[in-house]
C-alpha atoms as a PDB file:
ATOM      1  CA  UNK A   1      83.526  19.381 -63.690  1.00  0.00           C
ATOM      2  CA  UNK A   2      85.820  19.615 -66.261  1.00  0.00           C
ATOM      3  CA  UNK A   3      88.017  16.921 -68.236  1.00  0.00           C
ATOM      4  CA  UNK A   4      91.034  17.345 -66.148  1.00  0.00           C
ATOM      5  CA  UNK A   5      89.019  17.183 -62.755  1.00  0.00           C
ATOM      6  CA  UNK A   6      87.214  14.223 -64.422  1.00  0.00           C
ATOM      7  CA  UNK A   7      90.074  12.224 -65.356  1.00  0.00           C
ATOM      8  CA  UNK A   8      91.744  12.755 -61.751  1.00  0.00           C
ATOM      9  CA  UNK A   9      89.025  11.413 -59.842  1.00  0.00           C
ATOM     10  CA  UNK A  10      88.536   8.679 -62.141  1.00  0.00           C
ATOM     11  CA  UNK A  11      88.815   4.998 -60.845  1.00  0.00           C
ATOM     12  CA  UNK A  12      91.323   4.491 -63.660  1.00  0.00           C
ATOM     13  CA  UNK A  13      93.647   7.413 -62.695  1.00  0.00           C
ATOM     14  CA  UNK A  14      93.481   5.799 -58.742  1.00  0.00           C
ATOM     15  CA  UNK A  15      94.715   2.506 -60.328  1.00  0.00           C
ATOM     16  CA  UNK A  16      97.259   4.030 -61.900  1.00  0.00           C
ATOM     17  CA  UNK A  17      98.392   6.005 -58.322  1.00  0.00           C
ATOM     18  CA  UNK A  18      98.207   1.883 -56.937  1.00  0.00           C
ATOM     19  CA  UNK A  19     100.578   1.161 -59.602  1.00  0.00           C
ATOM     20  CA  UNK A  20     102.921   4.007 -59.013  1.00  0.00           C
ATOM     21  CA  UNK A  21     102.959   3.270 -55.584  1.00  0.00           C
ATOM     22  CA  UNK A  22     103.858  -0.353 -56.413  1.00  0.00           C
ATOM     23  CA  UNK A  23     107.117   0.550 -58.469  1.00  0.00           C
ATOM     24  CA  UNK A  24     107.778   2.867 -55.709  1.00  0.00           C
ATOM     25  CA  UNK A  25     107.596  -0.043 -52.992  1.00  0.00           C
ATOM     26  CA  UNK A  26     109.981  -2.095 -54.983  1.00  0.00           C
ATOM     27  CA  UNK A  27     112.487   1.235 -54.090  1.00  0.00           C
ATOM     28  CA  UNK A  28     111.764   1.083 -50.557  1.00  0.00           C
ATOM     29  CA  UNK A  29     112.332  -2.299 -50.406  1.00  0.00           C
ATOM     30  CA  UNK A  30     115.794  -1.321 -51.437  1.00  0.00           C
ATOM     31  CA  UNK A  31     115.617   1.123 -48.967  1.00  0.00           C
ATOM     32  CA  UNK A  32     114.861  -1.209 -45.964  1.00  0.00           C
ATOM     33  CA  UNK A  33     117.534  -3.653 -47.308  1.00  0.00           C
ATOM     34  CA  UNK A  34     120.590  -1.195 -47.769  1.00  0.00           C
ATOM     35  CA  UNK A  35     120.390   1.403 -45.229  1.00  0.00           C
ATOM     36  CA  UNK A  36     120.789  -0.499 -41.933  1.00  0.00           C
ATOM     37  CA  UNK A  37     124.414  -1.960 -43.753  1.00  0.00           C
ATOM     38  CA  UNK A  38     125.500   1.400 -44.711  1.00  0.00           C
ATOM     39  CA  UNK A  39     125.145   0.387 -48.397  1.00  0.00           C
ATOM     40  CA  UNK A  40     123.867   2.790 -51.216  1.00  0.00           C
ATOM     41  CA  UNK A  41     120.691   2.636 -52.601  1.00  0.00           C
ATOM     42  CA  UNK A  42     121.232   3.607 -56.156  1.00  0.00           C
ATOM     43  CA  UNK A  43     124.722   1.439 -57.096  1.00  0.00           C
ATOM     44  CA  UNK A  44     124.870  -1.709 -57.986  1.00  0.00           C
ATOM     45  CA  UNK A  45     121.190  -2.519 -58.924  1.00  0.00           C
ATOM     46  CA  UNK A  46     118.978  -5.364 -57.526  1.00  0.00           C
ATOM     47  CA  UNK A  47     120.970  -8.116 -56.946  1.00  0.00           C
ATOM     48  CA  UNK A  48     119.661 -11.659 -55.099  1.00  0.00           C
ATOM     49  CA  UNK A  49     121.131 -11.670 -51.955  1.00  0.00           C
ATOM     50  CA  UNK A  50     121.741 -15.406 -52.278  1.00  0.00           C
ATOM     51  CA  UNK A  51     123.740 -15.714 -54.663  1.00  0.00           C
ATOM     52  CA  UNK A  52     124.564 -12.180 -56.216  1.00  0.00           C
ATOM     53  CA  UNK A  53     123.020 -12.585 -60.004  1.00  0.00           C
ATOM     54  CA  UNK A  54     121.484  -9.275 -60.845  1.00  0.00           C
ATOM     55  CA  UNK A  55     117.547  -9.561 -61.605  1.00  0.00           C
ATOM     56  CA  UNK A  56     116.559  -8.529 -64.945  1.00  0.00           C
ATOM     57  CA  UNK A  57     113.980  -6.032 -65.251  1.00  0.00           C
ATOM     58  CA  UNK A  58     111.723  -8.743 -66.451  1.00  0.00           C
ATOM     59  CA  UNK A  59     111.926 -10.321 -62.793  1.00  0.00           C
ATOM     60  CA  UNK A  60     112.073  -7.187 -61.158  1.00  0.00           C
ATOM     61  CA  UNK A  61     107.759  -6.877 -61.261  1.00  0.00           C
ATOM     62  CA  UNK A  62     106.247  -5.577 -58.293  1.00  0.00           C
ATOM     63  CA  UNK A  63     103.923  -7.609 -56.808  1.00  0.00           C
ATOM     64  CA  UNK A  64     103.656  -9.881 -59.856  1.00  0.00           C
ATOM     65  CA  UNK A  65     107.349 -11.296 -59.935  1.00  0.00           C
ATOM     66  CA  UNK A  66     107.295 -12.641 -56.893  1.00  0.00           C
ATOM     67  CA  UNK A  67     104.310 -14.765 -57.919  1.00  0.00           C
ATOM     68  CA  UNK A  68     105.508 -15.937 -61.460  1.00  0.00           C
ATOM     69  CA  UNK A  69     108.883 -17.099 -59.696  1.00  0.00           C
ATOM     70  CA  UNK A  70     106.898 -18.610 -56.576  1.00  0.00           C
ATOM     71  CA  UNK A  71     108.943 -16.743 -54.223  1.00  0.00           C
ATOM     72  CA  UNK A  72     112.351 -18.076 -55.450  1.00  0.00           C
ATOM     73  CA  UNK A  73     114.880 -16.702 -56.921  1.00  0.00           C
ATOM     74  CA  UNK A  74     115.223 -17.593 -61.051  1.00  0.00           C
ATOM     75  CA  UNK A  75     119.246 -18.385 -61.204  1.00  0.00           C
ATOM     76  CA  UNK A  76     119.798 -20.110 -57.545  1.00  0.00           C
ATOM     77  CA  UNK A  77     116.219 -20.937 -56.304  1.00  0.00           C
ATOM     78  CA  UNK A  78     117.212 -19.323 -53.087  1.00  0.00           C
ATOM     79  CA  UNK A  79     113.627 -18.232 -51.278  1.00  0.00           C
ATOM     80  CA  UNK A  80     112.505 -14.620 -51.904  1.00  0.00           C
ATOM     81  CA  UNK A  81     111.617 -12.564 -47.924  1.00  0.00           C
ATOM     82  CA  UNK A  82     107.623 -12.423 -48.631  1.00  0.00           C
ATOM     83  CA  UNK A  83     108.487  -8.829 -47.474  1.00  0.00           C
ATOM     84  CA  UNK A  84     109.641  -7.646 -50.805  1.00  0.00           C
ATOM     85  CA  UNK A  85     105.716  -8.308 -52.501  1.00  0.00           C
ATOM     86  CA  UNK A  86     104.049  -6.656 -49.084  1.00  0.00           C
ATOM     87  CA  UNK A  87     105.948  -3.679 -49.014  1.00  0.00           C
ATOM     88  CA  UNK A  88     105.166  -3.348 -52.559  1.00  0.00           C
ATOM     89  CA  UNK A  89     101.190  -4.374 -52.296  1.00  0.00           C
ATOM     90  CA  UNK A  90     101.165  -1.604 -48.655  1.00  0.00           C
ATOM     91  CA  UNK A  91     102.862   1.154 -51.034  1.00  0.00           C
ATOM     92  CA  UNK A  92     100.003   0.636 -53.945  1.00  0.00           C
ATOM     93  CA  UNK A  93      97.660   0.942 -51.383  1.00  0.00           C
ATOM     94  CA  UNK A  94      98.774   3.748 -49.636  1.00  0.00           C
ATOM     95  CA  UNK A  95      98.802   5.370 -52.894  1.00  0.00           C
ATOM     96  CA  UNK A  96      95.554   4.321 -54.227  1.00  0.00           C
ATOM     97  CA  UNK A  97      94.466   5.379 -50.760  1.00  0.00           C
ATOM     98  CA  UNK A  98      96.276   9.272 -50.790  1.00  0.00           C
ATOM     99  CA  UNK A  99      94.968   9.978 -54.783  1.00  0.00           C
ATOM    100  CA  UNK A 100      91.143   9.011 -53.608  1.00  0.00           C
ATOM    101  CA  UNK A 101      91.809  11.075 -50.103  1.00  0.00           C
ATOM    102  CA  UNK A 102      94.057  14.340 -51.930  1.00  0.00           C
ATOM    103  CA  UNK A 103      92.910  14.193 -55.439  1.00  0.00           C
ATOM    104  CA  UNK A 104      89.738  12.079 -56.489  1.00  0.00           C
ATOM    105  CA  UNK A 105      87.725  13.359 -53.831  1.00  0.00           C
ATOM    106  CA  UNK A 106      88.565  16.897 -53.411  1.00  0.00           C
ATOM    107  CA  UNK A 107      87.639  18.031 -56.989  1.00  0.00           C
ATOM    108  CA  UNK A 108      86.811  21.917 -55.615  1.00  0.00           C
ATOM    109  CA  UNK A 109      90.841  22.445 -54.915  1.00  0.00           C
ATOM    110  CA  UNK A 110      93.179  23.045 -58.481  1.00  0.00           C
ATOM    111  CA  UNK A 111      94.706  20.534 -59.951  1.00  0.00           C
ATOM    112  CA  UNK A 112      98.133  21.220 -58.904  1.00  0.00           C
ATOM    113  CA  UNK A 113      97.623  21.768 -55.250  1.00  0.00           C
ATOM    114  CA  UNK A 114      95.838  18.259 -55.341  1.00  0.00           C
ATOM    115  CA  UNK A 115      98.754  16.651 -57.360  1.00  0.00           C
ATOM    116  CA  UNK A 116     101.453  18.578 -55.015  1.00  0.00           C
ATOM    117  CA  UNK A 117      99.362  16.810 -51.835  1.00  0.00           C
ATOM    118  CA  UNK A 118      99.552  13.188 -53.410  1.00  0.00           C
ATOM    119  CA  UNK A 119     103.668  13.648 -54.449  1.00  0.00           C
ATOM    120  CA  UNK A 120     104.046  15.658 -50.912  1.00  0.00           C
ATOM    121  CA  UNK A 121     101.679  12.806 -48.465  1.00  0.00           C
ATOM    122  CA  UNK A 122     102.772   9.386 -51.015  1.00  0.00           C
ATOM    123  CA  UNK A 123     106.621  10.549 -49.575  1.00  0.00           C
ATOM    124  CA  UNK A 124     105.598  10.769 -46.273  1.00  0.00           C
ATOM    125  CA  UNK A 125     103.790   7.517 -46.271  1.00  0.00           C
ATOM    126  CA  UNK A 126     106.810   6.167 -48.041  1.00  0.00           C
ATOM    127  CA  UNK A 127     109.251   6.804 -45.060  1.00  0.00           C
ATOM    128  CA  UNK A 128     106.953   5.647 -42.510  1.00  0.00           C
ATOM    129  CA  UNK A 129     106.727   2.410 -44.498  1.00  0.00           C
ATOM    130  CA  UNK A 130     110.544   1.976 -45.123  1.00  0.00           C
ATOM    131  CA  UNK A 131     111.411   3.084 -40.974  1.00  0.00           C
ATOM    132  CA  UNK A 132     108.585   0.381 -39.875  1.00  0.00           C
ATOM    133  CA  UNK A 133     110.414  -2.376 -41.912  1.00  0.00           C
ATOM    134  CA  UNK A 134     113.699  -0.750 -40.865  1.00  0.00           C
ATOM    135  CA  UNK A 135     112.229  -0.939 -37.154  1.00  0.00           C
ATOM    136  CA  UNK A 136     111.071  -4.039 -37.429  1.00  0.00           C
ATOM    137  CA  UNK A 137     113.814  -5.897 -38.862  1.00  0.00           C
ATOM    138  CA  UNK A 138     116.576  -4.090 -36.305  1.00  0.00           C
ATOM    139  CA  UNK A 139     114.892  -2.196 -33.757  1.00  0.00           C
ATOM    140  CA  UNK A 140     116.412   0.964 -35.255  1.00  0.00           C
ATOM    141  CA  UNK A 141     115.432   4.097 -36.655  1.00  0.00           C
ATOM    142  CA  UNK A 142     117.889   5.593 -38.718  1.00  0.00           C
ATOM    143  CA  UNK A 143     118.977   9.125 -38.351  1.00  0.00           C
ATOM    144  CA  UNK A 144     120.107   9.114 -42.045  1.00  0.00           C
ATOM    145  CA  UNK A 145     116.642   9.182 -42.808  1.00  0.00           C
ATOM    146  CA  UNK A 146     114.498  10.471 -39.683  1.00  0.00           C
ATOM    147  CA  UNK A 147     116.738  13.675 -39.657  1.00  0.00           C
ATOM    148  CA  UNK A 148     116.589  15.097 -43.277  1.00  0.00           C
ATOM    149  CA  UNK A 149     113.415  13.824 -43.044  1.00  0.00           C
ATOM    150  CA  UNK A 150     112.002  16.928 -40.549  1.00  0.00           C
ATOM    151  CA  UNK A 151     112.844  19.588 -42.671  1.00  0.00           C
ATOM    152  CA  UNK A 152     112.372  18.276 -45.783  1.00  0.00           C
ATOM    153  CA  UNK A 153     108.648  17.550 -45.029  1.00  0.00           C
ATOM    154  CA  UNK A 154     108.313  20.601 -42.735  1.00  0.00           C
ATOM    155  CA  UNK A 155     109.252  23.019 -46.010  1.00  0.00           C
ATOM    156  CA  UNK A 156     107.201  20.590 -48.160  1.00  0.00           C
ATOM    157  CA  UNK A 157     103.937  21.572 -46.142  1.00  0.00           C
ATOM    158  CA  UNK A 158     104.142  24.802 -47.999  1.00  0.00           C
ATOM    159  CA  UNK A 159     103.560  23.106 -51.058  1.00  0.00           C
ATOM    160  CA  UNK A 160     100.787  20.292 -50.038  1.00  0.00           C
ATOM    161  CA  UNK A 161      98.772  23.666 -48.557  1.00  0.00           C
ATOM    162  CA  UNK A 162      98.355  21.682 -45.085  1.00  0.00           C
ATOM    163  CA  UNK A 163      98.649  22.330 -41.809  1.00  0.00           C
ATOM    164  CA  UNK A 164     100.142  26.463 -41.014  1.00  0.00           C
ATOM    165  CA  UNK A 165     104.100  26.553 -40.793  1.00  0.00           C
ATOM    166  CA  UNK A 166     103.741  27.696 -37.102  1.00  0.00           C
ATOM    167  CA  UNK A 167     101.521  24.123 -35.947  1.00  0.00           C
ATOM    168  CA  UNK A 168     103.738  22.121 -37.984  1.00  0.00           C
ATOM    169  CA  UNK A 169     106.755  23.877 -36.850  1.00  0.00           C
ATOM    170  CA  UNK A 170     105.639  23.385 -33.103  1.00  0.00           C
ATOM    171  CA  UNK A 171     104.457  19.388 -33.931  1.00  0.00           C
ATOM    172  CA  UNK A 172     108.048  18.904 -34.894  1.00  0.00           C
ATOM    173  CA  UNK A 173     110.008  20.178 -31.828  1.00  0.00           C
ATOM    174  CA  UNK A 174     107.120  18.984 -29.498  1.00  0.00           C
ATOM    175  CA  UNK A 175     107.024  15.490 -31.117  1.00  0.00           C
ATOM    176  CA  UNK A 176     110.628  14.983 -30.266  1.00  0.00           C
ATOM    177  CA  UNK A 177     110.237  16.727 -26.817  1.00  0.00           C
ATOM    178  CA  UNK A 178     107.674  14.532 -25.814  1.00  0.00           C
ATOM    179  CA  UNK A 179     109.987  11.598 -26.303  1.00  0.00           C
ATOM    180  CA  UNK A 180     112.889  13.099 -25.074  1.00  0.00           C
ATOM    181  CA  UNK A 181     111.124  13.796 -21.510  1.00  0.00           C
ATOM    182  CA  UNK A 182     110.088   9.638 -21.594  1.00  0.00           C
ATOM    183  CA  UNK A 183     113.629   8.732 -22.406  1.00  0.00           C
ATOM    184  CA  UNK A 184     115.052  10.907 -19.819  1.00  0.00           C
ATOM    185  CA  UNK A 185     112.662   9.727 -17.195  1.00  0.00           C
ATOM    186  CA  UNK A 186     113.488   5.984 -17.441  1.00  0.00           C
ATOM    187  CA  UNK A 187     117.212   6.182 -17.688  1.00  0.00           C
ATOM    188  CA  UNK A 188     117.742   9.112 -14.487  1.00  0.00           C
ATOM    189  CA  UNK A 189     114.990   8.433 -12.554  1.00  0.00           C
ATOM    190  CA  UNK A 190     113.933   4.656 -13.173  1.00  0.00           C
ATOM    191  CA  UNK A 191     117.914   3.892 -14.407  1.00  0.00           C
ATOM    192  CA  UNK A 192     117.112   1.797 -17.240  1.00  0.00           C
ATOM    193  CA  UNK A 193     116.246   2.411 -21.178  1.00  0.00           C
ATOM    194  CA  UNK A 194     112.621   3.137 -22.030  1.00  0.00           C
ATOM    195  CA  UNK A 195     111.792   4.669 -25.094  1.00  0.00           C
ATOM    196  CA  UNK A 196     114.022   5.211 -27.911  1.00  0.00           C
ATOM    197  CA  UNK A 197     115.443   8.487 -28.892  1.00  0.00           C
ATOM    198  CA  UNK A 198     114.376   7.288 -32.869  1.00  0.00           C
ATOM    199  CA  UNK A 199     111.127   7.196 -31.783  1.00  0.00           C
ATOM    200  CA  UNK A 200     111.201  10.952 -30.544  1.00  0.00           C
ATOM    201  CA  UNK A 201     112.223  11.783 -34.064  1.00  0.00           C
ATOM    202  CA  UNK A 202     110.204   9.647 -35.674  1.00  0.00           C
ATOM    203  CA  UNK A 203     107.372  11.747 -33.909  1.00  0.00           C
ATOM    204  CA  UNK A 204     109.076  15.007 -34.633  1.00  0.00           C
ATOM    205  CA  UNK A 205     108.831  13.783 -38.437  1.00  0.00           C
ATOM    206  CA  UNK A 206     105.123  13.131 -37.920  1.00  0.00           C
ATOM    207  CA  UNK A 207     104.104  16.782 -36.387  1.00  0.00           C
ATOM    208  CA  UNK A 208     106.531  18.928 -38.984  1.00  0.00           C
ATOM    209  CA  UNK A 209     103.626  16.999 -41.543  1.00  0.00           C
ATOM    210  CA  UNK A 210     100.434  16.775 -39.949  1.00  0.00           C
ATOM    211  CA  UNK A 211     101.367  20.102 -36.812  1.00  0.00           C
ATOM    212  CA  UNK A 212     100.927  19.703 -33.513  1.00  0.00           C
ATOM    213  CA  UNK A 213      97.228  18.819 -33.118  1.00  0.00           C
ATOM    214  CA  UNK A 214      97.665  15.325 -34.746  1.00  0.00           C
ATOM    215  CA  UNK A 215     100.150  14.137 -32.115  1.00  0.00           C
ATOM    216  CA  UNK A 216      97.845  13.646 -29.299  1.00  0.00           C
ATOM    217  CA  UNK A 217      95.753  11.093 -30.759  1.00  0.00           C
ATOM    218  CA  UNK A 218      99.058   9.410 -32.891  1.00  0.00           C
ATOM    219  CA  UNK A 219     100.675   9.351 -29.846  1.00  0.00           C
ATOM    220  CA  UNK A 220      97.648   7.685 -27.985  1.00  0.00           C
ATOM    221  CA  UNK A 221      96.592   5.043 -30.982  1.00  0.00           C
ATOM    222  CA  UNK A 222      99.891   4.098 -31.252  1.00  0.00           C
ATOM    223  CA  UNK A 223     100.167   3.315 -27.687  1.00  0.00           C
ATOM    224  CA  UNK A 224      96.784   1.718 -27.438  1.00  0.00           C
ATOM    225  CA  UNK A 225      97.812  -0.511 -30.321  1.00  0.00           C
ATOM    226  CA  UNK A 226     101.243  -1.143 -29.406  1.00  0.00           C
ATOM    227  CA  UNK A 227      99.782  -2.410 -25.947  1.00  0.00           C
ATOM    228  CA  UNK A 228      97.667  -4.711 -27.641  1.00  0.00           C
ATOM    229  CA  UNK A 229     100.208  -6.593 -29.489  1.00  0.00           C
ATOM    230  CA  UNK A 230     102.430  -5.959 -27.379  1.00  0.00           C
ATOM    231  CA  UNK A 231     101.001  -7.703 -23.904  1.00  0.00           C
ATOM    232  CA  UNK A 232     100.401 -11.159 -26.260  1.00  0.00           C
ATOM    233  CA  UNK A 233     104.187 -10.934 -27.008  1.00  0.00           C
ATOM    234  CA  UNK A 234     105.263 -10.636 -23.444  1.00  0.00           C
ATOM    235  CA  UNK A 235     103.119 -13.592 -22.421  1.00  0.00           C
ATOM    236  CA  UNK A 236     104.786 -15.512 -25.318  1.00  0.00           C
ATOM    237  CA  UNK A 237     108.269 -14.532 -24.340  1.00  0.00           C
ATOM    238  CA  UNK A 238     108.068 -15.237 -20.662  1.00  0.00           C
ATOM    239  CA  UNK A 239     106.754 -19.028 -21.420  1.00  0.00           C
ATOM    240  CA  UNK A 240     110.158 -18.962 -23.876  1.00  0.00           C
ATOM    241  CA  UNK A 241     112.158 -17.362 -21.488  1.00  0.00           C
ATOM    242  CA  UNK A 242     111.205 -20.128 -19.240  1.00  0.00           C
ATOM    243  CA  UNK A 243     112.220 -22.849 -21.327  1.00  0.00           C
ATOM    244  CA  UNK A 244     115.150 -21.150 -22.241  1.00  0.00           C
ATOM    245  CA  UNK A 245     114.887 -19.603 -25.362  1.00  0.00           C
ATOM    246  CA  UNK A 246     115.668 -16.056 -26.428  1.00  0.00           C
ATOM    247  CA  UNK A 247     113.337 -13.052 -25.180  1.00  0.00           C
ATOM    248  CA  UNK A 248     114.975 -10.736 -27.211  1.00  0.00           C
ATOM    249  CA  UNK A 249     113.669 -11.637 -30.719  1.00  0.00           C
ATOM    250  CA  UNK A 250     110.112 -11.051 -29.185  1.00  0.00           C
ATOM    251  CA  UNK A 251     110.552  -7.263 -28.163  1.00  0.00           C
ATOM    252  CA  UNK A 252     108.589  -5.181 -30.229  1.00  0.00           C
ATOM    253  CA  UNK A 253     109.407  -1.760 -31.741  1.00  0.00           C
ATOM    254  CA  UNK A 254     106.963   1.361 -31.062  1.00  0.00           C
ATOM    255  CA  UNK A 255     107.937   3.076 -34.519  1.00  0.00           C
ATOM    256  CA  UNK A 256     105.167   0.641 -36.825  1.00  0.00           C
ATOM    257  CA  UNK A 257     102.367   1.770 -34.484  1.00  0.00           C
ATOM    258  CA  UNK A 258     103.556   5.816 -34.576  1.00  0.00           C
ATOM    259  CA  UNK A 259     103.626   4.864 -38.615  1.00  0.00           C
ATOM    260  CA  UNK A 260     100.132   3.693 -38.485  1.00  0.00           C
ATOM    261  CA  UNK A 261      98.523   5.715 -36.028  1.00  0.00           C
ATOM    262  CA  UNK A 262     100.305   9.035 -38.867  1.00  0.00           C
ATOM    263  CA  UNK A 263      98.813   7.618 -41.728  1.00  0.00           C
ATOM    264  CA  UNK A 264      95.460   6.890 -39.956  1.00  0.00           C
ATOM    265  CA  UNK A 265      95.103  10.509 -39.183  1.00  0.00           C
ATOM    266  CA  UNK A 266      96.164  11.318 -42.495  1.00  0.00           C
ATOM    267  CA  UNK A 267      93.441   9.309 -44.047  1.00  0.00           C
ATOM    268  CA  UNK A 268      90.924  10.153 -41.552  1.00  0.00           C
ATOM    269  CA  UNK A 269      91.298  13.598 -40.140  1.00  0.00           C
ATOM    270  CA  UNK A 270      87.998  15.224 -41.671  1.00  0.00           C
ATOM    271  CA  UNK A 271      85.998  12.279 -39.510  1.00  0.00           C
ATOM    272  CA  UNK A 272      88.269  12.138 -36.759  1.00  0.00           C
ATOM    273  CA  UNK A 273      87.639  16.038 -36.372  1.00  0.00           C
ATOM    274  CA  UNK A 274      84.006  15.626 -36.803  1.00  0.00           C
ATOM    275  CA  UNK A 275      83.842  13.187 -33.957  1.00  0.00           C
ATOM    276  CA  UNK A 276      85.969  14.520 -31.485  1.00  0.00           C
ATOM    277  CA  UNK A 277      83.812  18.092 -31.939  1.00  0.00           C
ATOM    278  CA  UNK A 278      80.319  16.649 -31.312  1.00  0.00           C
ATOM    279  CA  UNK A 279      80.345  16.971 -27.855  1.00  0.00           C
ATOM    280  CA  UNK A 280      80.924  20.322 -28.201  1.00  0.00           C
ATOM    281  CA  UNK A 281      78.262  20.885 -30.889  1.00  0.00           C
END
């Protein structure tokens, strides 16, 4: 192994990746915060949405800021959403988690193919985690992001040297399809709303990255989570229904668990290949 293979799958340069991918949360919590309003995400910086004082780049840490200022904010000790320091901690670790899976363990592929997979599969990760927040926060996802989203990942597959343009081509348009054909169901033939259309494109983002034969089981974890949580939920909100209180609050989005399920595959795929072909070994 040489020095630049060495230093790549070094547990120092995967700390670093954790550390990238911290800074980078601190964006998408920008991200999640902004888009739904219809704000900009570059102009004016971080501001406390309290009271309006911009934070100074010495409170503007990841992770670590939140701590030293115990959650509040420095000029009007208004509290600090919790969410800002977990979206930050999930991005480090989804980093730290891509460099070990793309470039410390793969040391037979070149350097830049293996850099080009972590930059290409950190992004990815990154939109799933800003939609999920986005999803959970307003049971919404975006089309300013979902829909550049497709092709933007679908020609960055050329680059990460992943699945062939035709699978990934076909996971895109069936991963919206699929949806599509739920939606449409429910609202002709049942005559009410089912599944979201943003979830169909979420999907569609999902297969231009990881092709066609990922969606089965994304599709089929997410579900299998989703009904996990979700049943709990329902028992909670018909004993607040009852008393009175709002269901509404209590529904919960699909897009988190399509996130999840993605990135599980992403992480996994060599074992989850392994076991689903031993029966036919």
């Amino acid at each position: 192994m040489d020095d630049t293979a060495a230093l790549l799958s070094s547990p120092l340069a995967t700390a670093l990746a954790a550390v990238f991918g911290a800074v980078w949360g601190s964006f998408c919590n920008v991200v999640i915060a902004r888009v739904p309003r219809g704000e900009s995400v570059v102009r004016p910086g971080s501001r406390c949405p309290a009271c309006g004082t911009a934070i100074r780049a010495g409170d503007n840490v990841p992770i670590l800021s939140f701590l030293w200022l115990r959650g509040r904010c420095r000029n009007c000790r208004a509290t600090i959403s919790p969410r800002y320091p977990l979206v930050e901690l999930l991005a480090a670790l989804l980093a730290a988690a891509i460099w070990w899976r793309f470039v410390a363990s793969d040391p037979g592929q070149v350097a830049a193919v293996r850099l080009a997979r972590f930059a290409g599969y950190f992004a990815f990760a990154g939109v799933l985690l800003v939609l999920s927040f986005i999803d959970l926060a307003t049971q919404l996802l975006p089309d300013v992001i979902t829909l550049p989203a497709i092709p933007i990942f679908y020609l960055a597959g050329f680059a990460v040297h992943g699945p062939g343009w035709l699978a990934r081509l076909i996971g895109a348009a069936a991963g919206y399809l699929v949806f599509r054909l739920i939606a449409d169901f429910y609202f002709y033939v049942l005559k009410r709303e089912g599944l979201g259309l943003g979830d169909g494109k979420l999907l569609a983002v999902i297969g231009a990255v990881l092709g066609w034969p990922a969606l089965p089981f994304v599709v089929f974890a997410a579900a299998f989570t989703g009904a996990a949580v979700s049943l709990p939920v329902a028992v909670i909100g018909r004993r607040r229904d009852a008393s009175g209180q709002s269901l509404r609050r209590l529904q919960v989005p699909f897009g988190p668990f399509l996130a999840a399920a993605a990135v599980g595959y992403l992480l996994l795929e060599p074992s989850l290949a392994a076991w689903f072909e031993l029966p036919l070994g």
